[in-house]
ModelCIF file with pLDDT and N, C-alpha, C, O atoms, coordinates in Angstrom:
data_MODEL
#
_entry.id   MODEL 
#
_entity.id                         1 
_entity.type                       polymer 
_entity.pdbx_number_of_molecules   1 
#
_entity_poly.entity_id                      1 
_entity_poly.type                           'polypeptide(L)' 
_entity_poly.nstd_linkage                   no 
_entity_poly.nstd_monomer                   no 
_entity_poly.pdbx_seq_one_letter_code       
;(UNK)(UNK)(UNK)(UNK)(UNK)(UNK)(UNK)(UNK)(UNK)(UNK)(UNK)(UNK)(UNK)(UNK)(UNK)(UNK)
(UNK)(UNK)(UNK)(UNK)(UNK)(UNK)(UNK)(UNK)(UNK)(UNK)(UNK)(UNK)(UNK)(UNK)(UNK)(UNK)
(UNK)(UNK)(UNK)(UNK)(UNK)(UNK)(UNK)(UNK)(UNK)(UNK)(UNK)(UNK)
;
_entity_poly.pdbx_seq_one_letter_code_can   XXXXXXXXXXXXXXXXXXXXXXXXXXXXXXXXXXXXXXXXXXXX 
_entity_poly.pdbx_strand_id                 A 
#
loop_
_entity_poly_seq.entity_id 
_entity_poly_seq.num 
_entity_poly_seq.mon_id 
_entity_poly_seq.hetero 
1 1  UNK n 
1 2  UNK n 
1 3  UNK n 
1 4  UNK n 
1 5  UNK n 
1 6  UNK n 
1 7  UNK n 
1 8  UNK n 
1 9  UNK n 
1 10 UNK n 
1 11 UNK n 
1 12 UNK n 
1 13 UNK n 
1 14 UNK n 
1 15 UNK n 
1 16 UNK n 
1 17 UNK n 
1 18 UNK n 
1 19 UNK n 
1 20 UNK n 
1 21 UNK n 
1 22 UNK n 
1 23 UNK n 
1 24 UNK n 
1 25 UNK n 
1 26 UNK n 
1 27 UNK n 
1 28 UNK n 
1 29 UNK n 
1 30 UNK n 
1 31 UNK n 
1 32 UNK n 
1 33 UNK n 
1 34 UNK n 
1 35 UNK n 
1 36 UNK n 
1 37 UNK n 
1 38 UNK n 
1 39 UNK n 
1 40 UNK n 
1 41 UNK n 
1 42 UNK n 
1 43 UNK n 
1 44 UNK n 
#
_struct_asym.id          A 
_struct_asym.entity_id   1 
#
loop_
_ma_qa_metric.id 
_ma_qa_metric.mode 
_ma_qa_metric.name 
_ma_qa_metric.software_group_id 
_ma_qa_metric.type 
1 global pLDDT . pLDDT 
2 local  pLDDT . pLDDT 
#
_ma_qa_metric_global.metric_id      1 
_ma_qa_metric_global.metric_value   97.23 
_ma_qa_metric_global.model_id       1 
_ma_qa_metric_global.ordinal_id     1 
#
loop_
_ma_qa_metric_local.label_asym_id 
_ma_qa_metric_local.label_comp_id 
_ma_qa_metric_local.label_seq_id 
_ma_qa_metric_local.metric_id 
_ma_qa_metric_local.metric_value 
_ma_qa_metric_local.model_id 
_ma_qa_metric_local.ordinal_id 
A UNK 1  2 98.00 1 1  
A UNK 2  2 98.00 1 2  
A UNK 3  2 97.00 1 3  
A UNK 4  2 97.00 1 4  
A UNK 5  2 97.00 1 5  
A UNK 6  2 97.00 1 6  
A UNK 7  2 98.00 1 7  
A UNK 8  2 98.00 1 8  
A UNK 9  2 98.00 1 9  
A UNK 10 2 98.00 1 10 
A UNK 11 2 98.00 1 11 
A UNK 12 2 98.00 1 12 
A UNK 13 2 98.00 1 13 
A UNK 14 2 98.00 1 14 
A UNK 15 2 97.00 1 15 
A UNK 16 2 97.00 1 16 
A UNK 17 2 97.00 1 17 
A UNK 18 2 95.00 1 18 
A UNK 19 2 97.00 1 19 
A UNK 20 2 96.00 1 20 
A UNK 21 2 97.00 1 21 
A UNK 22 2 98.00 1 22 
A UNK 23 2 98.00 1 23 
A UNK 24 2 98.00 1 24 
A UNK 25 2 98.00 1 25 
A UNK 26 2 98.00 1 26 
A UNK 27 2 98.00 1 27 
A UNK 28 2 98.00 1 28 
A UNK 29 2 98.00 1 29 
A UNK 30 2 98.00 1 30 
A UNK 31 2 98.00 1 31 
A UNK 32 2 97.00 1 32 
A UNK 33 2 97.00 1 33 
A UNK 34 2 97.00 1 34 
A UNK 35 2 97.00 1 35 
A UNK 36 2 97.00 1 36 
A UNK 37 2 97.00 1 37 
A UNK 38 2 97.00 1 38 
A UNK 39 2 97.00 1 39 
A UNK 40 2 97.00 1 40 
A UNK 41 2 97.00 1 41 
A UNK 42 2 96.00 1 42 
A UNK 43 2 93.00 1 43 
A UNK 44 2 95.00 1 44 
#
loop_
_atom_site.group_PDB 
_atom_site.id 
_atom_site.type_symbol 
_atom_site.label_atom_id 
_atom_site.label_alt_id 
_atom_site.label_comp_id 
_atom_site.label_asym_id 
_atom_site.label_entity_id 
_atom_site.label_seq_id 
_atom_site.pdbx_PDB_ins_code 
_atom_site.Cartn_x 
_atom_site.Cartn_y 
_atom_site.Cartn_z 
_atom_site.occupancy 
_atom_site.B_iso_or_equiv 
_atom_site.pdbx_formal_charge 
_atom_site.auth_seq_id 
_atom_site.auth_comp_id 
_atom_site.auth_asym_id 
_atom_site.auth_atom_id 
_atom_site.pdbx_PDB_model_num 
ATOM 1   N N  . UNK A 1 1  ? -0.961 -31.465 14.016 1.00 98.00 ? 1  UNK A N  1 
ATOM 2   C CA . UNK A 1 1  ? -0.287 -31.415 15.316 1.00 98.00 ? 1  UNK A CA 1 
ATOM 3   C C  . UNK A 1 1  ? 1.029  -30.643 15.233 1.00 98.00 ? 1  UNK A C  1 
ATOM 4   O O  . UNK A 1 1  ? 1.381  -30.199 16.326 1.00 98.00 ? 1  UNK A O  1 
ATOM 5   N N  . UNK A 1 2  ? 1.841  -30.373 14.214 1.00 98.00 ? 2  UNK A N  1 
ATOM 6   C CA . UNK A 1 2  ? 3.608  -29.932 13.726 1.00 98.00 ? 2  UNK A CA 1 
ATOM 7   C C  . UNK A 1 2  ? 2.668  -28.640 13.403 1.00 98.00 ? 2  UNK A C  1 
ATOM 8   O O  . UNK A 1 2  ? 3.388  -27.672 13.652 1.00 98.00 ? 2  UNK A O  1 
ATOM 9   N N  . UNK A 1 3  ? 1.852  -28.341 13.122 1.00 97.00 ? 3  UNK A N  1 
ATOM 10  C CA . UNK A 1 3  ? 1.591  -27.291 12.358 1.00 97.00 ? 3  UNK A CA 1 
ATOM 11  C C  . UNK A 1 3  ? 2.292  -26.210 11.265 1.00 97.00 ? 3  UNK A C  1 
ATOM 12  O O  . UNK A 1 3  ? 2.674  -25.046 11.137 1.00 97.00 ? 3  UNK A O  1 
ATOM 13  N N  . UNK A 1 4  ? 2.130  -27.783 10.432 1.00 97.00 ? 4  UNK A N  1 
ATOM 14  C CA . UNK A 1 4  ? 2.755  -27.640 8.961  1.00 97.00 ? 4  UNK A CA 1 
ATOM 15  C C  . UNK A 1 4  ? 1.785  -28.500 8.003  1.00 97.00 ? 4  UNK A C  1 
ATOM 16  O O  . UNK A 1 4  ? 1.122  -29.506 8.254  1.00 97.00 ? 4  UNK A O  1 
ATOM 17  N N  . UNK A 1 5  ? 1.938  -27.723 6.770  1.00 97.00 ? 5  UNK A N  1 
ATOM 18  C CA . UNK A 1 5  ? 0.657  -28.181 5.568  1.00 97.00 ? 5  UNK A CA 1 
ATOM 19  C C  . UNK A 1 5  ? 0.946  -29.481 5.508  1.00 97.00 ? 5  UNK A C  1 
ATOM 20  O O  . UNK A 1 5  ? 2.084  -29.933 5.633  1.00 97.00 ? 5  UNK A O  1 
ATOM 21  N N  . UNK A 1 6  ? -0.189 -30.219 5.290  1.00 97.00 ? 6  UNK A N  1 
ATOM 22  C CA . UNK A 1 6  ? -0.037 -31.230 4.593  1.00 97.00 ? 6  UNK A CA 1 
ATOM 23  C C  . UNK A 1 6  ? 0.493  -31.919 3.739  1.00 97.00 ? 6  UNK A C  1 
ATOM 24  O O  . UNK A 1 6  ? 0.927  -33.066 3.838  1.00 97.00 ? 6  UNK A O  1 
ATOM 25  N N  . UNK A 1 7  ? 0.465  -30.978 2.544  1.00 98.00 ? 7  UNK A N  1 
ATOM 26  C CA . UNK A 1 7  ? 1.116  -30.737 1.367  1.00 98.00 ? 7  UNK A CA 1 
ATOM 27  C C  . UNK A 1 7  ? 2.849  -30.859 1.571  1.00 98.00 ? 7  UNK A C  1 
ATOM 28  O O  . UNK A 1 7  ? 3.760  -31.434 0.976  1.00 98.00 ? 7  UNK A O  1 
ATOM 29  N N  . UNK A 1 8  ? 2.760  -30.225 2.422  1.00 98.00 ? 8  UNK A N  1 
ATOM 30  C CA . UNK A 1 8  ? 4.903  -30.272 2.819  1.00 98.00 ? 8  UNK A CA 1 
ATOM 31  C C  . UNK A 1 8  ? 4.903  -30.772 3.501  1.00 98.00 ? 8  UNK A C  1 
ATOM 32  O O  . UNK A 1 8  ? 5.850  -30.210 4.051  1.00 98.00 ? 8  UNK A O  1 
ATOM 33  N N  . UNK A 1 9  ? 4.482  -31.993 4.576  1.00 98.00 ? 9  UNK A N  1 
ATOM 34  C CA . UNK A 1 9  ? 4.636  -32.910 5.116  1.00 98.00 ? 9  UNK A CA 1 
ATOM 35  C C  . UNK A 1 9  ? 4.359  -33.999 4.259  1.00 98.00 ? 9  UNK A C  1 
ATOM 36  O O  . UNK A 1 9  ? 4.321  -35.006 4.965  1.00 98.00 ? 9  UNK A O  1 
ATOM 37  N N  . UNK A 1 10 ? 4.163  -34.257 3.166  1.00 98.00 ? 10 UNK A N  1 
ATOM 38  C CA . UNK A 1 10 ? 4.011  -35.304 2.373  1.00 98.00 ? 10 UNK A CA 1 
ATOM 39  C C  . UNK A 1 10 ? 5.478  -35.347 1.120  1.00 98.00 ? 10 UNK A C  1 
ATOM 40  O O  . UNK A 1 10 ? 6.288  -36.259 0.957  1.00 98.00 ? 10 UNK A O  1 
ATOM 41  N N  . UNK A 1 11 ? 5.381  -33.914 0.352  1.00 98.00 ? 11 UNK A N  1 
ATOM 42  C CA . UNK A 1 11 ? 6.742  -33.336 0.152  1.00 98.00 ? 11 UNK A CA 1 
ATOM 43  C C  . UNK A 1 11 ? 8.186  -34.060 0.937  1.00 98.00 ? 11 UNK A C  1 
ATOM 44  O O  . UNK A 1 11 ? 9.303  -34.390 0.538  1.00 98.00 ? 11 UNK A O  1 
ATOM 45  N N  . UNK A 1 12 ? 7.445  -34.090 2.289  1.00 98.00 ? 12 UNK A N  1 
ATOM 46  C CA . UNK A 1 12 ? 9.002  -34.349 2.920  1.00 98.00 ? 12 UNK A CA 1 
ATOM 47  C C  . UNK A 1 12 ? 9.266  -35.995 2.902  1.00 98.00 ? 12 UNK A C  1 
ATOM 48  O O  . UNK A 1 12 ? 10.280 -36.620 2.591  1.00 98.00 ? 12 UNK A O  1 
ATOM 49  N N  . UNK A 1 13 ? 8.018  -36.434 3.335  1.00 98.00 ? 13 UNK A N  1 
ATOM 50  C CA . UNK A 1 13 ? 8.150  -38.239 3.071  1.00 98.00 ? 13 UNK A CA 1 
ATOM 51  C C  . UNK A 1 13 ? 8.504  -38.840 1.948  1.00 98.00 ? 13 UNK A C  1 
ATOM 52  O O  . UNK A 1 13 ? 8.741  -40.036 1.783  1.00 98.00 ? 13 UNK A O  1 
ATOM 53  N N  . UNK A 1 14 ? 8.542  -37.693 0.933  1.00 98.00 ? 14 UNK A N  1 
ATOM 54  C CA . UNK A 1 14 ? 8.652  -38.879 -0.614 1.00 98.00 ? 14 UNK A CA 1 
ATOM 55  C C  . UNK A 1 14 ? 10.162 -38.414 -0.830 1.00 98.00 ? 14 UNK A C  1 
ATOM 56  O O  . UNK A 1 14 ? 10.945 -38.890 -1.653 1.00 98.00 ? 14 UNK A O  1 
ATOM 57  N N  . UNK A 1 15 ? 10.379 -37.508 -0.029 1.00 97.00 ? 15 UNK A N  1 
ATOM 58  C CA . UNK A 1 15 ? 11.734 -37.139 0.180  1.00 97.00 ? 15 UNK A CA 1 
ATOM 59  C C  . UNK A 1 15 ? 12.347 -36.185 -0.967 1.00 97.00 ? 15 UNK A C  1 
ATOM 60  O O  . UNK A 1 15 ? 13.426 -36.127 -1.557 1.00 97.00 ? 15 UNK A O  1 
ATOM 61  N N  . UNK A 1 16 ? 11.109 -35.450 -0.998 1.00 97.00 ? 16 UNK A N  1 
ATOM 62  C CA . UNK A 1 16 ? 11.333 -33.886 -2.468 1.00 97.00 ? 16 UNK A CA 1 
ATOM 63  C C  . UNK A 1 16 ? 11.064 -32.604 -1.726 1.00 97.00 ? 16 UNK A C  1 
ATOM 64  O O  . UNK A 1 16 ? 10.490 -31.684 -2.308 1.00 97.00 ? 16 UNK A O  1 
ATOM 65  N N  . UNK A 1 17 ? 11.445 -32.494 -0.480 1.00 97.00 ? 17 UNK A N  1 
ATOM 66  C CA . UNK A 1 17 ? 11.396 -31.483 0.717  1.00 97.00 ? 17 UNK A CA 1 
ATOM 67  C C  . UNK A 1 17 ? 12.594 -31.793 1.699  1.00 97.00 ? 17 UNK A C  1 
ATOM 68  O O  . UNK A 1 17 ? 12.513 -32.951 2.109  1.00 97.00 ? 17 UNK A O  1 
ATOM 69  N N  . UNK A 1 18 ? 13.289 -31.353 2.018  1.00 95.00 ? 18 UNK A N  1 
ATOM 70  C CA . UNK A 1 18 ? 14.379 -31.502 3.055  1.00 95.00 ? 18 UNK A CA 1 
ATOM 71  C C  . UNK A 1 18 ? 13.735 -30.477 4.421  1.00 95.00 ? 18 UNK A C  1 
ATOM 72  O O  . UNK A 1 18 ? 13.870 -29.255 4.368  1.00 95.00 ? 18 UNK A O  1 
ATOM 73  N N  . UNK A 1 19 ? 12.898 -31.296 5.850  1.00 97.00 ? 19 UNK A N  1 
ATOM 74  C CA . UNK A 1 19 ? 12.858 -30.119 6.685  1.00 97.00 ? 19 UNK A CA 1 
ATOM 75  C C  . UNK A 1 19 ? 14.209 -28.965 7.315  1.00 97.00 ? 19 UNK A C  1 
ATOM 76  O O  . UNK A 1 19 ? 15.436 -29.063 7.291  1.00 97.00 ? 19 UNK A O  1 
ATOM 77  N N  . UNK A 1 20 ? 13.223 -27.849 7.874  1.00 96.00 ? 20 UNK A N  1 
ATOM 78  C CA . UNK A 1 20 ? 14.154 -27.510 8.417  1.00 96.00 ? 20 UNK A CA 1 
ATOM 79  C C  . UNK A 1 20 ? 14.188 -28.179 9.902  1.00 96.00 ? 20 UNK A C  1 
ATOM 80  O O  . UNK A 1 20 ? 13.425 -29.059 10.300 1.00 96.00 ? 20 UNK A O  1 
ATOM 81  N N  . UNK A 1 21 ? 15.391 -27.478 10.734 1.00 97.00 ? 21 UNK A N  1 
ATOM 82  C CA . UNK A 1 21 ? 15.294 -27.456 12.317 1.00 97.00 ? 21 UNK A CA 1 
ATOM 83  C C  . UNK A 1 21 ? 14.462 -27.565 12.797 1.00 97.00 ? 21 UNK A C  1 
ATOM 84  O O  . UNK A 1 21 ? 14.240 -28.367 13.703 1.00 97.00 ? 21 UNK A O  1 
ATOM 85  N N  . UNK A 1 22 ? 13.722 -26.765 12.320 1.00 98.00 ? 22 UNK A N  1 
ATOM 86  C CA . UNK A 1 22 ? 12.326 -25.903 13.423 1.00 98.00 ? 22 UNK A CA 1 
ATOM 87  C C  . UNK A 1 22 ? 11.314 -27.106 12.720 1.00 98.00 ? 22 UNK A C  1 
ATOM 88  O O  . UNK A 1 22 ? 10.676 -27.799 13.513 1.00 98.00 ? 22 UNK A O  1 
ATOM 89  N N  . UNK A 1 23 ? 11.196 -27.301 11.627 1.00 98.00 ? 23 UNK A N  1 
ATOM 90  C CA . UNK A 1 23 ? 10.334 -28.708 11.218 1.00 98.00 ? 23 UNK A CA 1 
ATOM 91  C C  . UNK A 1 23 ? 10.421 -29.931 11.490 1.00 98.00 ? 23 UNK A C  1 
ATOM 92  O O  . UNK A 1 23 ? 9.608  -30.837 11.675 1.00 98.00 ? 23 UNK A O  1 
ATOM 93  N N  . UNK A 1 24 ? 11.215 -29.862 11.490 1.00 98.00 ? 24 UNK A N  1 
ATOM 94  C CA . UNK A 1 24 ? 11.625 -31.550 12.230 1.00 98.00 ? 24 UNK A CA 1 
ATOM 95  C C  . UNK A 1 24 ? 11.453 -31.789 13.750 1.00 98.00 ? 24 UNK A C  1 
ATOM 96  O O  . UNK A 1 24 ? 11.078 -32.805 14.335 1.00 98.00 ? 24 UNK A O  1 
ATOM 97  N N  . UNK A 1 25 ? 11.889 -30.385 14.314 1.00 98.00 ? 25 UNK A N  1 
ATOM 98  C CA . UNK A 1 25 ? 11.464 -30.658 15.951 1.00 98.00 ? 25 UNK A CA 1 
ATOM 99  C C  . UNK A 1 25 ? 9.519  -30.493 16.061 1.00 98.00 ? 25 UNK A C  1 
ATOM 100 O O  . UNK A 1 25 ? 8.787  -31.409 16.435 1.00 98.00 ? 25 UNK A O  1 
ATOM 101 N N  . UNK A 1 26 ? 9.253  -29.717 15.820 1.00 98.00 ? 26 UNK A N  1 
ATOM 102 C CA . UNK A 1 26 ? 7.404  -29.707 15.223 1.00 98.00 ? 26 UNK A CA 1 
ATOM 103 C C  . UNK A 1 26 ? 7.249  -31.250 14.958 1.00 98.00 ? 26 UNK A C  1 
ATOM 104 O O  . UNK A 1 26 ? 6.566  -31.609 15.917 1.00 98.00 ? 26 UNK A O  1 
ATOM 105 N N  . UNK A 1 27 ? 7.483  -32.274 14.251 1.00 98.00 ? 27 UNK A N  1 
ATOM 106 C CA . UNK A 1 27 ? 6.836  -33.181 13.639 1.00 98.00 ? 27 UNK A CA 1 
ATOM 107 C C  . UNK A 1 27 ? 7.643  -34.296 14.902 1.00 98.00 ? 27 UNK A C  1 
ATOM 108 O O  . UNK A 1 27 ? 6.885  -35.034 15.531 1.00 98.00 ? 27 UNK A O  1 
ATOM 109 N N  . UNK A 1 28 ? 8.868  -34.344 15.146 1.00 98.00 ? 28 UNK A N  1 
ATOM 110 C CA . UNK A 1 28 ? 9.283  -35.029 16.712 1.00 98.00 ? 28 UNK A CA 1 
ATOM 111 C C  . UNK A 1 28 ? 8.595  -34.724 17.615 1.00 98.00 ? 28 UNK A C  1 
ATOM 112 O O  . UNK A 1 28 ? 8.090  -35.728 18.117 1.00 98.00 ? 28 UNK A O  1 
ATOM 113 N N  . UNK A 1 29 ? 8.258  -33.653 18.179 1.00 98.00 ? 29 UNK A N  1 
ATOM 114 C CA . UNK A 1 29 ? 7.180  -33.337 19.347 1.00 98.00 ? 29 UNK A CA 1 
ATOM 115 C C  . UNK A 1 29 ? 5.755  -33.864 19.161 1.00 98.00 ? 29 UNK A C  1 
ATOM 116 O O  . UNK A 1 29 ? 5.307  -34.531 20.093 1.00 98.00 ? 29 UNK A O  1 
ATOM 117 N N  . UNK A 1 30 ? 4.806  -33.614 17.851 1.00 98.00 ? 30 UNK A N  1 
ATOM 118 C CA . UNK A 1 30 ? 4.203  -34.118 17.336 1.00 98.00 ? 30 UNK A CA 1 
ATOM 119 C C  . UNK A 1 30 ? 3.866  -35.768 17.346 1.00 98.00 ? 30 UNK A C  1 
ATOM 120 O O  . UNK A 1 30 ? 2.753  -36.220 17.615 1.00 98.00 ? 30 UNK A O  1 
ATOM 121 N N  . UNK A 1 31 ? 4.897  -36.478 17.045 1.00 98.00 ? 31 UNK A N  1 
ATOM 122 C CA . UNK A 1 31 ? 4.830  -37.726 17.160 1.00 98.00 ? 31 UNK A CA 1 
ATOM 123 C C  . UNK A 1 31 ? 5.148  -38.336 18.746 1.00 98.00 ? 31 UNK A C  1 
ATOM 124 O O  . UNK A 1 31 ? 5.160  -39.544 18.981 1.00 98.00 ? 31 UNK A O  1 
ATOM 125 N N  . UNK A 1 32 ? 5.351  -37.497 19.569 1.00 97.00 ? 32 UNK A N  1 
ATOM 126 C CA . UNK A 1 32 ? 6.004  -37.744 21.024 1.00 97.00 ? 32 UNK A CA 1 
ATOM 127 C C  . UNK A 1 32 ? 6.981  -38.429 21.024 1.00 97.00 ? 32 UNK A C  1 
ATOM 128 O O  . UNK A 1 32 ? 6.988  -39.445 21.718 1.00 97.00 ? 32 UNK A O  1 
ATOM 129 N N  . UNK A 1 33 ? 8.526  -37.935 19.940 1.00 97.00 ? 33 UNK A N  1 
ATOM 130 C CA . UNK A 1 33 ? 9.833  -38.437 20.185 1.00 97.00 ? 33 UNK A CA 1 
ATOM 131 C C  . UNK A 1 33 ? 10.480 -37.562 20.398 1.00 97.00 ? 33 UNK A C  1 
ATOM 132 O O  . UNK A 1 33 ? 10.038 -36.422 20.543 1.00 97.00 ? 33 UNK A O  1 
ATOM 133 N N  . UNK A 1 34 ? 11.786 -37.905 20.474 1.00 97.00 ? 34 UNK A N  1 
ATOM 134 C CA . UNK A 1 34 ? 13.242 -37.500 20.296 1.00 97.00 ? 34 UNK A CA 1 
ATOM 135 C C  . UNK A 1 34 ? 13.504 -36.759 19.343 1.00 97.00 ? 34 UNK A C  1 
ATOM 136 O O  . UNK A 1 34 ? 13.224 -37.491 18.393 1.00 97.00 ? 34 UNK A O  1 
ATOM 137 N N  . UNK A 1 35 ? 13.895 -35.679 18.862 1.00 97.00 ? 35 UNK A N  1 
ATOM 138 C CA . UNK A 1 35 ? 14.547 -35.372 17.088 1.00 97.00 ? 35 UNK A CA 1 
ATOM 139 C C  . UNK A 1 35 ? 16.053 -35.651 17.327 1.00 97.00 ? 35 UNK A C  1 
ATOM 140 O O  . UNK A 1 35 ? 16.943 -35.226 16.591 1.00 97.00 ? 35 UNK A O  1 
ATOM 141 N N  . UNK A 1 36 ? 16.203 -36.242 18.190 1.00 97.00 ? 36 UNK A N  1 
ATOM 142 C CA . UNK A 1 36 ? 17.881 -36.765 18.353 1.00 97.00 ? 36 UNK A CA 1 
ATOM 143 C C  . UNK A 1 36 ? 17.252 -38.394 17.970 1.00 97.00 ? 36 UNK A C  1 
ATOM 144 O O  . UNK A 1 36 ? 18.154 -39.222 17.848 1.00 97.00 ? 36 UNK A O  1 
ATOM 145 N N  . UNK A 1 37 ? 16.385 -38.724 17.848 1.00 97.00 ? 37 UNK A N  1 
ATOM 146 C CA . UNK A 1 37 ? 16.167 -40.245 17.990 1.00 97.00 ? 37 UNK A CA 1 
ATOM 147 C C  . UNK A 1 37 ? 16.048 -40.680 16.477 1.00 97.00 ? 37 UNK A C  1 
ATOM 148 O O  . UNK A 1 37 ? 16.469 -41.710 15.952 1.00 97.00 ? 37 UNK A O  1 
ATOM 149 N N  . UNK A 1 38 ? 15.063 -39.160 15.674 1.00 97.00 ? 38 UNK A N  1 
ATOM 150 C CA . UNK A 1 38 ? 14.824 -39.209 14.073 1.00 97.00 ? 38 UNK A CA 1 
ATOM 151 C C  . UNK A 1 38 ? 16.895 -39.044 13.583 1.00 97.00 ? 38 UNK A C  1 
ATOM 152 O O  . UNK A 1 38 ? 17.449 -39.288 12.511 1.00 97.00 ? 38 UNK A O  1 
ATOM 153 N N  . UNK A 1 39 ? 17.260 -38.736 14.407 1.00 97.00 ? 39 UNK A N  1 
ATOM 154 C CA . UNK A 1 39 ? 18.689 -37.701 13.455 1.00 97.00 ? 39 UNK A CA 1 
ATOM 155 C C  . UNK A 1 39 ? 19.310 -38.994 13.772 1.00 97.00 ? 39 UNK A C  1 
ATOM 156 O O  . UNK A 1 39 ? 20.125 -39.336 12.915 1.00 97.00 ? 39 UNK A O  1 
ATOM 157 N N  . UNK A 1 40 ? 19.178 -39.740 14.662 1.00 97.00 ? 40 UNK A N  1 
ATOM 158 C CA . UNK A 1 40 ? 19.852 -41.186 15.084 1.00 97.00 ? 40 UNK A CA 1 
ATOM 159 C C  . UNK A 1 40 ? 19.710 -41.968 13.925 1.00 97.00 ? 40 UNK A C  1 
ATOM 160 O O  . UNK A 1 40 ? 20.616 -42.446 13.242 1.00 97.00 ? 40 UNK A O  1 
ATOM 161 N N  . UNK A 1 41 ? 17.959 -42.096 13.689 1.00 97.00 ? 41 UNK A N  1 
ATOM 162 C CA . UNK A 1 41 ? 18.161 -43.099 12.576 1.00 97.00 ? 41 UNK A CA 1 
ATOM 163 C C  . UNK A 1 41 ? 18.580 -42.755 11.468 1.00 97.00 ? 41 UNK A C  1 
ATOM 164 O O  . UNK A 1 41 ? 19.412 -43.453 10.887 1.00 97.00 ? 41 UNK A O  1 
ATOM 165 N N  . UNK A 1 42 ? 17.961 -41.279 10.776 1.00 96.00 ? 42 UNK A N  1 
ATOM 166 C CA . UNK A 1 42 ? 18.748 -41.254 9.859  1.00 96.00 ? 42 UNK A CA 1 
ATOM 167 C C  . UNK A 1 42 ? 20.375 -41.471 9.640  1.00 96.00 ? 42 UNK A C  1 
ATOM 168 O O  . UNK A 1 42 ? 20.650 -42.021 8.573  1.00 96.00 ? 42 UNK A O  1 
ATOM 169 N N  . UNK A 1 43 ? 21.341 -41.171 10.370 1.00 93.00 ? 43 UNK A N  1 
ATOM 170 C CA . UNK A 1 43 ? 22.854 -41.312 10.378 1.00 93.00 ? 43 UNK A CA 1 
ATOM 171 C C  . UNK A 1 43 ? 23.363 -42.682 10.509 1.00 93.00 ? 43 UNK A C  1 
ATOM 172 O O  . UNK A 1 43 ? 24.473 -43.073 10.146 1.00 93.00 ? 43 UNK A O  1 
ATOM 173 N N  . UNK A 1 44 ? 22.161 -43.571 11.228 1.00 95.00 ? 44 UNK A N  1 
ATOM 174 C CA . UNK A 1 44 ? 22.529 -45.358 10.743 1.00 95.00 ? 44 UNK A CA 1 
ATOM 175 C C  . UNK A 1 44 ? 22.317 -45.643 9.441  1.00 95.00 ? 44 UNK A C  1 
ATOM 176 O O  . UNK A 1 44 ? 22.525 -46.780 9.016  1.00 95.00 ? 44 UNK A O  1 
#
């Protein structure tokens, strides 16, 4: 759905990939959120 590999979407969960901009909004749209809502939680 982000149309990004698998491979680097898994990369990014174990947290040995840092997305970019443009990846993170892909995988927020993707999931039908916010990337202000992902950048929220991360900064709590």
């Amino acid at each position: 759905l982000a149309d990004i590999g698998r491979t680097h979407l898994s990369a990014i969960e174990r947290g040995e990939r840092k997305p970019t901009l443009e990846t993170l909004y892909r995988i927020a749209f993707a999931l039908d959120v916010k990337m202000s809502d992902i950048i929220i939680e991360i900064e709590k």
